[in-house]
PDB file of N, CA and C in Angstrom:
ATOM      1  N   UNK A   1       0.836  -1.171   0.000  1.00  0.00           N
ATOM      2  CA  UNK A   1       0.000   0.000   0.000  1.00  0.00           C
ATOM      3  C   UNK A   1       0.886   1.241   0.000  1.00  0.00           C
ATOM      4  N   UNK A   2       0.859   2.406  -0.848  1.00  0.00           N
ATOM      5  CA  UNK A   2       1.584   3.524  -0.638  1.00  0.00           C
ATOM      6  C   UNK A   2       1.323   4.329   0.182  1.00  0.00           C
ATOM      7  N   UNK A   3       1.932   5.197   0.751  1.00  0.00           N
ATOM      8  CA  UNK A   3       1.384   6.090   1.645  1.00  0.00           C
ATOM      9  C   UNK A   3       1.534   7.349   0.927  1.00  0.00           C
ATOM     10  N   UNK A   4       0.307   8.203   1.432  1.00  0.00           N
ATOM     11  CA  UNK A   4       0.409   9.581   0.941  1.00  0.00           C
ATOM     12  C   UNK A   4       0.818  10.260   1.788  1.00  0.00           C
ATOM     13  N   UNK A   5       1.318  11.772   1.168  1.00  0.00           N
ATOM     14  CA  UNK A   5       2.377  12.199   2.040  1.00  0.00           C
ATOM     15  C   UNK A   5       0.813  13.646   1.989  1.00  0.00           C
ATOM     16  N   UNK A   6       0.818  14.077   3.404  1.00  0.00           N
ATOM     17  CA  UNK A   6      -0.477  14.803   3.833  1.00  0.00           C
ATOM     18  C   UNK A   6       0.811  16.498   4.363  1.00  0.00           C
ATOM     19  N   UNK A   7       0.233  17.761   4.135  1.00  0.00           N
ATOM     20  CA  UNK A   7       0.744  18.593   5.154  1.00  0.00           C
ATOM     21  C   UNK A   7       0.812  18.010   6.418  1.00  0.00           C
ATOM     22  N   UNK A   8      -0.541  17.818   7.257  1.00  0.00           N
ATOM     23  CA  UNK A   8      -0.104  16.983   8.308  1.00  0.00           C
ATOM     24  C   UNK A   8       1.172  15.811   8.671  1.00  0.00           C
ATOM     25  N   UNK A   9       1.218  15.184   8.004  1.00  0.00           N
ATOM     26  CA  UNK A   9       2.588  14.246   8.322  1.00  0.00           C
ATOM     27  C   UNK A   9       3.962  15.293   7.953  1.00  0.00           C
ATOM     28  N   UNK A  10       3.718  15.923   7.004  1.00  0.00           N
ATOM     29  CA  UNK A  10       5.280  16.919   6.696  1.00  0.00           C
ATOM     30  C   UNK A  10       5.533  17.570   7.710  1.00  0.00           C
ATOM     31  N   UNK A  11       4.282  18.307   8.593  1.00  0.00           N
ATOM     32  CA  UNK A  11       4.561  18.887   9.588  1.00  0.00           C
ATOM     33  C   UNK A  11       4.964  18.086  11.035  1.00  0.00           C
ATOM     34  N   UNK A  12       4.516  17.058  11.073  1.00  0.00           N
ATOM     35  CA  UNK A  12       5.219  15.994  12.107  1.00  0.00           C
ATOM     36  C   UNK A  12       6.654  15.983  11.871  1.00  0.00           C
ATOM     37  N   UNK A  13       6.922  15.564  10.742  1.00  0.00           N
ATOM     38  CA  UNK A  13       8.570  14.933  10.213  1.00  0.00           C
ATOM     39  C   UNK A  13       9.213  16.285  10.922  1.00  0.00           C
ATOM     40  N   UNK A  14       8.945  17.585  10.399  1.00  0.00           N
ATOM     41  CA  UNK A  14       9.391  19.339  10.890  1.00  0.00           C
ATOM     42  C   UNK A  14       9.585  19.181  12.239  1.00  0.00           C
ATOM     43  N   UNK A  15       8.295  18.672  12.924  1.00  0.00           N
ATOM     44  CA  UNK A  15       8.380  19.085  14.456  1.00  0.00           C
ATOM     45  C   UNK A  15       8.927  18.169  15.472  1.00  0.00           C
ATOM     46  N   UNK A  16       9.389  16.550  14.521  1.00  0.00           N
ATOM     47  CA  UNK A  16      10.053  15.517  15.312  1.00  0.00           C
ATOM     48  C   UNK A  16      11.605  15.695  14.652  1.00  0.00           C
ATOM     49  N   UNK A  17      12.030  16.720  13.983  1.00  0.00           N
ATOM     50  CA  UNK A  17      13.699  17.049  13.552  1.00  0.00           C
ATOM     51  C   UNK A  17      13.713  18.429  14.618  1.00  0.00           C
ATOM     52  N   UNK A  18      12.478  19.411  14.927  1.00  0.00           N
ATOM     53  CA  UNK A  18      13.064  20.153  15.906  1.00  0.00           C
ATOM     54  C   UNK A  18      13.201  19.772  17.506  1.00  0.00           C
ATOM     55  N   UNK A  19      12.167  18.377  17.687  1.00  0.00           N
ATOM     56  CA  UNK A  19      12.848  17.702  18.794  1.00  0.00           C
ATOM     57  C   UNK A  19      14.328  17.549  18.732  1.00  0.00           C
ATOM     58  N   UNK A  20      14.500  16.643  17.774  1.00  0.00           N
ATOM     59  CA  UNK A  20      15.564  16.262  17.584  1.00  0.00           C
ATOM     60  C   UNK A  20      16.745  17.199  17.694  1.00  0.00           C
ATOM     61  N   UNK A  21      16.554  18.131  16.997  1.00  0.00           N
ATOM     62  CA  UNK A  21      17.729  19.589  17.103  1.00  0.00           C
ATOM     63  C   UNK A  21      18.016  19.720  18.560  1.00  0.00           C
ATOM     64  N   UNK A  22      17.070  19.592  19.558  1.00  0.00           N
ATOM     65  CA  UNK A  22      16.988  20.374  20.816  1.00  0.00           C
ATOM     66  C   UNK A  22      18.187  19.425  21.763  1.00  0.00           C
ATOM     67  N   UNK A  23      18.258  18.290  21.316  1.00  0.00           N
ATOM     68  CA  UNK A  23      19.544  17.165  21.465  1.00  0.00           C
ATOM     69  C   UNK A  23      20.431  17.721  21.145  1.00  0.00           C
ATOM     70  N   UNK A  24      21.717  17.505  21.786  1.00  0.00           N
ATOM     71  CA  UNK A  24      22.901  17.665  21.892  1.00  0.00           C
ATOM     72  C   UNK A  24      23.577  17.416  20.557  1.00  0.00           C
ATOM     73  N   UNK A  25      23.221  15.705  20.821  1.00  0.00           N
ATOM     74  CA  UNK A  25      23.856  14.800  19.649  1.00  0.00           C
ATOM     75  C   UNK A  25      23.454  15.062  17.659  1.00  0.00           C
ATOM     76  N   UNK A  26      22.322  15.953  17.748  1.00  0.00           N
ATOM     77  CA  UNK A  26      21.538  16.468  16.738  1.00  0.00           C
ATOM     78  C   UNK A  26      22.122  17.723  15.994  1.00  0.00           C
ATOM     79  N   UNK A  27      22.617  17.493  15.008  1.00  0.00           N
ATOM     80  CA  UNK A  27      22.779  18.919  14.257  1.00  0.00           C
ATOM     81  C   UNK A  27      22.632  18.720  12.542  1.00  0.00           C
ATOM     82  N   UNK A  28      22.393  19.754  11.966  1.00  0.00           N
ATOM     83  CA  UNK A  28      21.791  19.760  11.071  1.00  0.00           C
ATOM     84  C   UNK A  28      22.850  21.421  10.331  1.00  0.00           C
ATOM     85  N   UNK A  29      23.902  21.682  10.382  1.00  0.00           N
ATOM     86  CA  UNK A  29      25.142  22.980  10.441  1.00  0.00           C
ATOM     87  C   UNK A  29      25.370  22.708   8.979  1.00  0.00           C
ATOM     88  N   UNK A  30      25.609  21.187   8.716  1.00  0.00           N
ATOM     89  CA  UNK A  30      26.401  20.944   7.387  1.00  0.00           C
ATOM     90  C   UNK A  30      25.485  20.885   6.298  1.00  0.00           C
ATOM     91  N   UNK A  31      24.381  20.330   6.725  1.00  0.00           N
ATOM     92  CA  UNK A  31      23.042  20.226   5.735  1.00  0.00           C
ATOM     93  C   UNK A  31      22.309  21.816   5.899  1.00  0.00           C
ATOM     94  N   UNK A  32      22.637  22.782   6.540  1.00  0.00           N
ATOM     95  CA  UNK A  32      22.263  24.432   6.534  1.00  0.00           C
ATOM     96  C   UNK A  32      23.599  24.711   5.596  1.00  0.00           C
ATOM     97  N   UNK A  33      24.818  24.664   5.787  1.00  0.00           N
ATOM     98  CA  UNK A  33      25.873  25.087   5.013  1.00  0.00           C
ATOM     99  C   UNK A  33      25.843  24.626   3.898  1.00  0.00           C
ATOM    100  N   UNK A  34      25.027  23.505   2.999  1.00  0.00           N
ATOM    101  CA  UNK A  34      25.183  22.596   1.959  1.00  0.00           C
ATOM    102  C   UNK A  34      23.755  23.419   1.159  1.00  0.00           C
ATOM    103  N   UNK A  35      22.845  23.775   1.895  1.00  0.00           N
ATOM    104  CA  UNK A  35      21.407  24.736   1.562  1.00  0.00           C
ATOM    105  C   UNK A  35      21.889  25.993   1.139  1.00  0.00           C
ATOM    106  N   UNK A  36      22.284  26.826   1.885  1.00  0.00           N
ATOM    107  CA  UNK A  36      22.830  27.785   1.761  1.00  0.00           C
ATOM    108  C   UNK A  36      23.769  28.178   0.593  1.00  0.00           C
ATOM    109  N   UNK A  37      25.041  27.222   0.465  1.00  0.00           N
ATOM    110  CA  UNK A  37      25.521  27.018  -0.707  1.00  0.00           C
ATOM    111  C   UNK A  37      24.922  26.597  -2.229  1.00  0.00           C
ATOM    112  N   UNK A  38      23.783  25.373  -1.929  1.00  0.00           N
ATOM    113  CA  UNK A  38      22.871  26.089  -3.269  1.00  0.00           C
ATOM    114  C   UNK A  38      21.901  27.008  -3.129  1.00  0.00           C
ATOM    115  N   UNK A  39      21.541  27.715  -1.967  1.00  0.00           N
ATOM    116  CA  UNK A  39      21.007  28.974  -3.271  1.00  0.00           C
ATOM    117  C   UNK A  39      21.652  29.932  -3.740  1.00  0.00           C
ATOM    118  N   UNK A  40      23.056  29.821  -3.392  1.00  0.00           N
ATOM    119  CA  UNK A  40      23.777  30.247  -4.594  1.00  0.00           C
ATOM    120  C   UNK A  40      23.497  30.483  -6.017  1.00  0.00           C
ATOM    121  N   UNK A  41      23.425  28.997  -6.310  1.00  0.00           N
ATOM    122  CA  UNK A  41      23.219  28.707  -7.930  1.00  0.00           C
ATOM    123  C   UNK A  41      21.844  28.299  -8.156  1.00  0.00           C
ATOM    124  N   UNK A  42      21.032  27.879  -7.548  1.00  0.00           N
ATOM    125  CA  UNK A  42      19.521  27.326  -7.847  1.00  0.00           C
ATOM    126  C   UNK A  42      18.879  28.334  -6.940  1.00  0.00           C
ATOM    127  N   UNK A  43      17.561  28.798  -7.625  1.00  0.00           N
ATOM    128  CA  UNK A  43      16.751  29.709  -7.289  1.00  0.00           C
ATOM    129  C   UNK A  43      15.796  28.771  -6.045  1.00  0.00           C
ATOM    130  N   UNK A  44      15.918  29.568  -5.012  1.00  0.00           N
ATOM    131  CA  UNK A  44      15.671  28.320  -3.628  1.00  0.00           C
ATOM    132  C   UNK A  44      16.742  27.881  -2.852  1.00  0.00           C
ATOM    133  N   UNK A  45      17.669  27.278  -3.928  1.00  0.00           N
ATOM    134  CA  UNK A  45      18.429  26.594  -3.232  1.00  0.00           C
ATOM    135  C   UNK A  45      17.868  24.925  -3.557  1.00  0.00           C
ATOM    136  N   UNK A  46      16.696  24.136  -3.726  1.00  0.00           N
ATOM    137  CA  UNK A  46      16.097  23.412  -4.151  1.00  0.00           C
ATOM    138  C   UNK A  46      15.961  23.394  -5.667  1.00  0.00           C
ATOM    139  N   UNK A  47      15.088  21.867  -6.268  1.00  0.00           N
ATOM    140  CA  UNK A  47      14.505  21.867  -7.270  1.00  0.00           C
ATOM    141  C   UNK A  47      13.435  21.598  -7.501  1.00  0.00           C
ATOM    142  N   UNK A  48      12.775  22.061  -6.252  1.00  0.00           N
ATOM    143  CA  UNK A  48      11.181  21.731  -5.810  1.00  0.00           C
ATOM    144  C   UNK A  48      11.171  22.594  -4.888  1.00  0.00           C
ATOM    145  N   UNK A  49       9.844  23.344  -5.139  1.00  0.00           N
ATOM    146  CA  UNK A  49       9.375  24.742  -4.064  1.00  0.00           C
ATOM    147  C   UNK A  49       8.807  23.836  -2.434  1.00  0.00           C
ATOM    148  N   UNK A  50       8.473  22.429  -2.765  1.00  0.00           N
ATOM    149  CA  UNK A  50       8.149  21.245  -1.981  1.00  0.00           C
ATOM    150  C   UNK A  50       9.460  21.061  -0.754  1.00  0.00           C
ATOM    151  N   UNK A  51      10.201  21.172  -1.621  1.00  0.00           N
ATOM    152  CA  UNK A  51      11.921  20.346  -1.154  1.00  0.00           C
ATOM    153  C   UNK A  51      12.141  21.650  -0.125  1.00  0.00           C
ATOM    154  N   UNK A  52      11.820  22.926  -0.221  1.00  0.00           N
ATOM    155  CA  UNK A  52      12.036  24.074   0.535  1.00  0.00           C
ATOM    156  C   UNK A  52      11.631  23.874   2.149  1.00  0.00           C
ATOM    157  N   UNK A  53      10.477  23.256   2.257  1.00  0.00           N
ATOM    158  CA  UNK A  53       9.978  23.399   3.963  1.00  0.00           C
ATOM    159  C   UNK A  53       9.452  24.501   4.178  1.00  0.00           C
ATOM    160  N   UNK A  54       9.615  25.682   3.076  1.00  0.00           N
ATOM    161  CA  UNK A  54       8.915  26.841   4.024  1.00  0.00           C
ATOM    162  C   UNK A  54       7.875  26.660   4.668  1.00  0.00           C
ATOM    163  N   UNK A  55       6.666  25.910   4.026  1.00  0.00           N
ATOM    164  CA  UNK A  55       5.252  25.970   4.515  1.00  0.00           C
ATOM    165  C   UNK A  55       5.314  25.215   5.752  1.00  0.00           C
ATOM    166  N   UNK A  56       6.468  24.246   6.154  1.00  0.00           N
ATOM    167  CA  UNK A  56       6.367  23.601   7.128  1.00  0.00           C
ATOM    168  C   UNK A  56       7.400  24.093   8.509  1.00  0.00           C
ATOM    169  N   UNK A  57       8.108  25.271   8.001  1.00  0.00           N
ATOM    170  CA  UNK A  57       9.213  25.604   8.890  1.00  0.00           C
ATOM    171  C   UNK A  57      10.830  24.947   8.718  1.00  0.00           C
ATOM    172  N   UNK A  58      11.660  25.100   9.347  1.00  0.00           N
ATOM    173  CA  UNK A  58      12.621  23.821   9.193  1.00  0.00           C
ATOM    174  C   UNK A  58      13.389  24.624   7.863  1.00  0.00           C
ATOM    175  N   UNK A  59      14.091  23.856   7.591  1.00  0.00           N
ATOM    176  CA  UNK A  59      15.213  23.793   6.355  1.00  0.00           C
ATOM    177  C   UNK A  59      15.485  22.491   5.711  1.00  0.00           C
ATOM    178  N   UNK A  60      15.660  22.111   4.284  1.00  0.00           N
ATOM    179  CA  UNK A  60      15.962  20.904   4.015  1.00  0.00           C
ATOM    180  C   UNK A  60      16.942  20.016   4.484  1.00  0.00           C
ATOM    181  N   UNK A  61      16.946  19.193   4.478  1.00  0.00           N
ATOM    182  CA  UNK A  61      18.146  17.816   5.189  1.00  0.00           C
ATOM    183  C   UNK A  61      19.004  17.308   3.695  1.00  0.00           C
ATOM    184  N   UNK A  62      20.175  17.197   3.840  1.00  0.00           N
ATOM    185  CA  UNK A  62      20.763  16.975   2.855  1.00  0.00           C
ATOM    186  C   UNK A  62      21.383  15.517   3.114  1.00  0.00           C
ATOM    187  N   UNK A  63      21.112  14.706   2.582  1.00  0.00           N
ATOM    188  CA  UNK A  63      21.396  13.379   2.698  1.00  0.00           C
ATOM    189  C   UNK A  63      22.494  12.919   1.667  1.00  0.00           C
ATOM    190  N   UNK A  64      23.411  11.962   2.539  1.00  0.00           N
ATOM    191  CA  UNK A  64      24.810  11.392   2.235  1.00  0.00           C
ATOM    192  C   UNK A  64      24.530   9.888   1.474  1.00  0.00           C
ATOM    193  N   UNK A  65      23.983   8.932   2.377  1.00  0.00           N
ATOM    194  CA  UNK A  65      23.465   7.998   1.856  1.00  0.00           C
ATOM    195  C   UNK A  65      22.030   7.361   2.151  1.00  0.00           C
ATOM    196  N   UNK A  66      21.566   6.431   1.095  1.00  0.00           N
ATOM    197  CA  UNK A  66      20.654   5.821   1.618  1.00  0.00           C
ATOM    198  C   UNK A  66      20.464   4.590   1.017  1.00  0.00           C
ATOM    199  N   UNK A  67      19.513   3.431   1.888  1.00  0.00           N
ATOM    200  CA  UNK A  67      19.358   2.000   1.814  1.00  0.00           C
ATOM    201  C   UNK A  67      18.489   1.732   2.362  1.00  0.00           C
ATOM    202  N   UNK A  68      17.760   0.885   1.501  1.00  0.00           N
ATOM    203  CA  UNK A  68      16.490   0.125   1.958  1.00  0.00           C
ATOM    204  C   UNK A  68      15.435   1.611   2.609  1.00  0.00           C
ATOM    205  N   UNK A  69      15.497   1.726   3.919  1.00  0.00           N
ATOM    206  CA  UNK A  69      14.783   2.788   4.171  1.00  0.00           C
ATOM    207  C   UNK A  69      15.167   3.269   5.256  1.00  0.00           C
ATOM    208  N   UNK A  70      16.338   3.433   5.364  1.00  0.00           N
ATOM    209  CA  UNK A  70      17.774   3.934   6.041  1.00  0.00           C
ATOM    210  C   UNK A  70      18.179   4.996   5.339  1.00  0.00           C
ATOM    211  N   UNK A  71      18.160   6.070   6.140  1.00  0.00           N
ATOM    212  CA  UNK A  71      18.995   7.247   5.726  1.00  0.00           C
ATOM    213  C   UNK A  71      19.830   7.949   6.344  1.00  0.00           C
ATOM    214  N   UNK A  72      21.309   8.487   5.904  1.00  0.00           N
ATOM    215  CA  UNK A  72      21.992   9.529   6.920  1.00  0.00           C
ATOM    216  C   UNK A  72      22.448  10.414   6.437  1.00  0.00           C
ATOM    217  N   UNK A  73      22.152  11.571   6.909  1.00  0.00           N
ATOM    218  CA  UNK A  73      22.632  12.715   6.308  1.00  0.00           C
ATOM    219  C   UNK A  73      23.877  13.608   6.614  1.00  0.00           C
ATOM    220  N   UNK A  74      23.866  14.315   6.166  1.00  0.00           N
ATOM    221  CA  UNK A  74      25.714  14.834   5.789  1.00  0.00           C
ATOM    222  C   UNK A  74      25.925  15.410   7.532  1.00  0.00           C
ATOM    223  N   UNK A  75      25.346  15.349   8.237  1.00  0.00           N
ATOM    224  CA  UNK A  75      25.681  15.779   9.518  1.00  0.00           C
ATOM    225  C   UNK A  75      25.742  14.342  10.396  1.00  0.00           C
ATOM    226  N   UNK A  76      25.178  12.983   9.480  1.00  0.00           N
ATOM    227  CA  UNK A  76      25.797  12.077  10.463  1.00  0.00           C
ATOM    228  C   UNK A  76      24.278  11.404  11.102  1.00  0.00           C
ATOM    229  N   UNK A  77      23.311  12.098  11.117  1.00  0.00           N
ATOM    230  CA  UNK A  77      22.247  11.865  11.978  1.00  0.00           C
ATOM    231  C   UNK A  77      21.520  10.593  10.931  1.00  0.00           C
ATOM    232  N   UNK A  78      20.412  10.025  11.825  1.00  0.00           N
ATOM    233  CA  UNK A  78      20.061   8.823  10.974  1.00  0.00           C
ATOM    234  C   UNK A  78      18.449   8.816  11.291  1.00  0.00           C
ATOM    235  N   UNK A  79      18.134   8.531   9.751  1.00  0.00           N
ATOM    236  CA  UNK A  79      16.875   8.587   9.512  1.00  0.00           C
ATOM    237  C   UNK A  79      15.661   7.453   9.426  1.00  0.00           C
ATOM    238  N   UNK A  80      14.886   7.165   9.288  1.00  0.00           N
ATOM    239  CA  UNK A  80      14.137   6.437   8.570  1.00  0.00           C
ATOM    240  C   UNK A  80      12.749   6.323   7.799  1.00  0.00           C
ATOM    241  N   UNK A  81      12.657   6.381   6.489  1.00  0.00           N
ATOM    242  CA  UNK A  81      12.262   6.652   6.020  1.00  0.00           C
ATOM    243  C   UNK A  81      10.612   5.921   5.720  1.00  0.00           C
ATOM    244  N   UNK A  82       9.735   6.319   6.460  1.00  0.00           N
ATOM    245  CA  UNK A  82       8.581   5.881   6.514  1.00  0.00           C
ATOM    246  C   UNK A  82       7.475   5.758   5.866  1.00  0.00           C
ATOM    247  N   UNK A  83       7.956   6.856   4.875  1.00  0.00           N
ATOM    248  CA  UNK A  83       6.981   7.443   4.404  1.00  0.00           C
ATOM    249  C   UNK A  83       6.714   6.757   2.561  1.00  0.00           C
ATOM    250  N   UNK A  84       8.475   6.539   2.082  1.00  0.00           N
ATOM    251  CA  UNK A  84       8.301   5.600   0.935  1.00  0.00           C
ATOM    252  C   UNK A  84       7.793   6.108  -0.295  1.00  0.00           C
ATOM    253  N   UNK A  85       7.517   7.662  -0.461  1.00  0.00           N
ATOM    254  CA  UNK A  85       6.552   7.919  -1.524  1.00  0.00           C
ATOM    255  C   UNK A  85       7.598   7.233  -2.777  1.00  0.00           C
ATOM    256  N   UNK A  86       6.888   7.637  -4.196  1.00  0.00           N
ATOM    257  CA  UNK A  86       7.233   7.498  -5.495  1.00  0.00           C
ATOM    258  C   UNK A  86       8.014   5.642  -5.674  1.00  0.00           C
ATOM    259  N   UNK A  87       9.018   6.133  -5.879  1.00  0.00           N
ATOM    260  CA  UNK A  87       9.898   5.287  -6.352  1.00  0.00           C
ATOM    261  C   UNK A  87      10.291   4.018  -5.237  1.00  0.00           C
ATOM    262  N   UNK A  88      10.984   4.696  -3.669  1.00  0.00           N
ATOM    263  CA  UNK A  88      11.379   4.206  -2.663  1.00  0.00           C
ATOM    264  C   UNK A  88       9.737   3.137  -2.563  1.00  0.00           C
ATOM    265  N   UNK A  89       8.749   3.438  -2.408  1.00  0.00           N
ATOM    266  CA  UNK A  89       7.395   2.848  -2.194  1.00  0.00           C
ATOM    267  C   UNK A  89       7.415   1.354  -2.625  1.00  0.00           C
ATOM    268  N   UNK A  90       8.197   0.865  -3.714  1.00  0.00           N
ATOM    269  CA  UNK A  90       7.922  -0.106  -4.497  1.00  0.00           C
ATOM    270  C   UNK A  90       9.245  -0.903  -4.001  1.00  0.00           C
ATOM    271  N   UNK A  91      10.633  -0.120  -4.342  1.00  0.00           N
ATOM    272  CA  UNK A  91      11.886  -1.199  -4.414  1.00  0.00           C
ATOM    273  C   UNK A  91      12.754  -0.509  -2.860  1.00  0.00           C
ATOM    274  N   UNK A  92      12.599   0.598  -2.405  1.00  0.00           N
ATOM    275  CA  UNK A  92      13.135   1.235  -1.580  1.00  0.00           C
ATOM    276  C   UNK A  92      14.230   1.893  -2.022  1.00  0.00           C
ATOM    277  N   UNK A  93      15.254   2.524  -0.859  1.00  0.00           N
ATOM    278  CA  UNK A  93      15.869   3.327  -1.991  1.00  0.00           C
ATOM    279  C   UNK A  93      17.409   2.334  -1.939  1.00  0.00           C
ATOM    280  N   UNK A  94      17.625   2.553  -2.974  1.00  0.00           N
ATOM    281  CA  UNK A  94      19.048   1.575  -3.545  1.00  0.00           C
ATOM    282  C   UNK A  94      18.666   0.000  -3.400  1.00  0.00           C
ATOM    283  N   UNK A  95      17.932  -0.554  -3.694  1.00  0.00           N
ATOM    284  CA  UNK A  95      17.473  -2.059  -4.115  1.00  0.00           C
ATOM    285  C   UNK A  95      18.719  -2.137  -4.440  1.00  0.00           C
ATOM    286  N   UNK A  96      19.303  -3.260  -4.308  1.00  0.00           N
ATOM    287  CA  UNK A  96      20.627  -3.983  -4.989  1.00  0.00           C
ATOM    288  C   UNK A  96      19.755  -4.461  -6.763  1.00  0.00           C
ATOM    289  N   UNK A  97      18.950  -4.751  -6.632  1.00  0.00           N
ATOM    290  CA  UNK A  97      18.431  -5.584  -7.558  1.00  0.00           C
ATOM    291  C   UNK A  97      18.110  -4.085  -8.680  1.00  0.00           C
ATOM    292  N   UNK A  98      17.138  -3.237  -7.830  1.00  0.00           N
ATOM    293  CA  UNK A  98      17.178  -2.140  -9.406  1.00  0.00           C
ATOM    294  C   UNK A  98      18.848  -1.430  -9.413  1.00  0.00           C
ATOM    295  N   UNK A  99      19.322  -1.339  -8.549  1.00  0.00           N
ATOM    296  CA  UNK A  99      20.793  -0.345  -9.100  1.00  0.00           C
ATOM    297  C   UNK A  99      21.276  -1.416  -9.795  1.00  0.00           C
ATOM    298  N   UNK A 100      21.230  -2.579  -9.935  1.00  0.00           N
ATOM    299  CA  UNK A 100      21.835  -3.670 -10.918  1.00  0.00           C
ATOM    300  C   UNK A 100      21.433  -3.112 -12.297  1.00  0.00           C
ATOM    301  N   UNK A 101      19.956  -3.200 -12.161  1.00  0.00           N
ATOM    302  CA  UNK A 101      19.315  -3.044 -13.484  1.00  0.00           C
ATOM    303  C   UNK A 101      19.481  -2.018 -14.168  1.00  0.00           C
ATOM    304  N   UNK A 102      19.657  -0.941 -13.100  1.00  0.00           N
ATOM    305  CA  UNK A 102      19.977   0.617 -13.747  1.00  0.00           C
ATOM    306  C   UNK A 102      21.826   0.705 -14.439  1.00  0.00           C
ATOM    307  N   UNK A 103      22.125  -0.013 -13.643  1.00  0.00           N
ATOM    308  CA  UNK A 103      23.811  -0.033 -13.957  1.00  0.00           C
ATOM    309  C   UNK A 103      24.007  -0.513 -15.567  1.00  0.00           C
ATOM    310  N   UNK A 104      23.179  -1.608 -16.081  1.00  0.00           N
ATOM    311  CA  UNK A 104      23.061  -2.494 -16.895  1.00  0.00           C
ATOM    312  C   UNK A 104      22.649  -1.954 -17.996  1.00  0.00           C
ATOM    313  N   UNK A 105      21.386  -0.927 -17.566  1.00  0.00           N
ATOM    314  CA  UNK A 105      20.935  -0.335 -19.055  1.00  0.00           C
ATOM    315  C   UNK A 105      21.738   0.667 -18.936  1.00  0.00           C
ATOM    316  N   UNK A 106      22.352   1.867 -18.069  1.00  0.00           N
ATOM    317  CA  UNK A 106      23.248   2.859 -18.308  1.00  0.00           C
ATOM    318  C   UNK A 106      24.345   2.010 -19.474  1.00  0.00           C
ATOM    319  N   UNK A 107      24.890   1.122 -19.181  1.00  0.00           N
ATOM    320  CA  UNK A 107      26.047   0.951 -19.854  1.00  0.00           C
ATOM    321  C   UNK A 107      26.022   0.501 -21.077  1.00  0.00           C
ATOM    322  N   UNK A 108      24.491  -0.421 -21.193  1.00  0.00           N
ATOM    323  CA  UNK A 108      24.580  -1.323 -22.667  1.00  0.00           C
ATOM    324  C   UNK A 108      23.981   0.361 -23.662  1.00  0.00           C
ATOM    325  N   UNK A 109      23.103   1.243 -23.469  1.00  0.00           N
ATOM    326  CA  UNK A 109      22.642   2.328 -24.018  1.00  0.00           C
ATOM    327  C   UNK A 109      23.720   3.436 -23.931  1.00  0.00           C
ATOM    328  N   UNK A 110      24.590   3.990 -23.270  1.00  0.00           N
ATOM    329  CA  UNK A 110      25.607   4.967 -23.438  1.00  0.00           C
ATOM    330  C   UNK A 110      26.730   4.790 -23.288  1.00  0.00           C
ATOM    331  N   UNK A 111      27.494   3.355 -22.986  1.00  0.00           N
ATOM    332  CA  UNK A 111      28.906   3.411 -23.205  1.00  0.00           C
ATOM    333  C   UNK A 111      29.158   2.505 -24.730  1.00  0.00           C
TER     334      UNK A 111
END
C-alpha cells in the first residue's frame, strides 16, 4: 500500500527534527551550510518549491546515503524513512536488484 504524504505528516517529520535539534547529539550545520551554498546557484536553493519546507518551517536535510529505508545525512544523523513515496514505495531506496538493473541499461545504451 503507498502512503500519501499529507501537510499533516510533513509537519510531524518538521516538528520531530526540531525535537531532535533540541539534542545535543543532533545537528543539522552541514546540511544548513550545503542549503545555503545552493542557493547560490539554484533559485531556492532546491529543485522543488516542496523540497524548501517553508510551509512547514525547518530547512531541508541533505542526505549522504541511503538503503532500503535507512537514511543519513551529511551531519551524520540517521533517519528512517517511513513514508516511501514514489519510487522508494515499491523497491526502496538503492534495491541492490534495481541499481543492478539501472547499472546495466546505463552501460549497454551509453557506453
Amino acid at each position: 500500500m503507498a502512503s500519501i504524504i499529507t501537510g499533516d505528516s510533513v509537519k510531524k517529520m518538521a516538528v520531530s527534527v526540531e525535537e531532535e535539534k533540541r539534542k545535543k547529539s543532533f545537528t543539522l550545520k552541514k546540511s544548513e551550510e550545503a542549503f545555503n551554498a545552493a542557493k547560490e546557484i539554484m533559485t531556492g536553493g532546491v529543485n522543488s518549491p516542496v523540497r524548501a519546507f517553508k510551509s512547514v518551517g525547518g530547512q531541508p536535510i541533505v542526505f549522504d546515503s541511503v538503503k532500503g529505508s535507512h537514511m543519513k545525512d551529511i551531519d551524520g544523523n540517521d533517519y528512517i524513512d517511513y513514508v516511501g513515496s514514489w519510487g522508494p514505495a515499491i523497491i526502496g531506496h538503492a534495491d541492490d536488484g534495481g541499481s543492478i538493473l539501472l547499472l546495466h541499461h546505463l552501460h549497454f545504451k551509453y557506453l
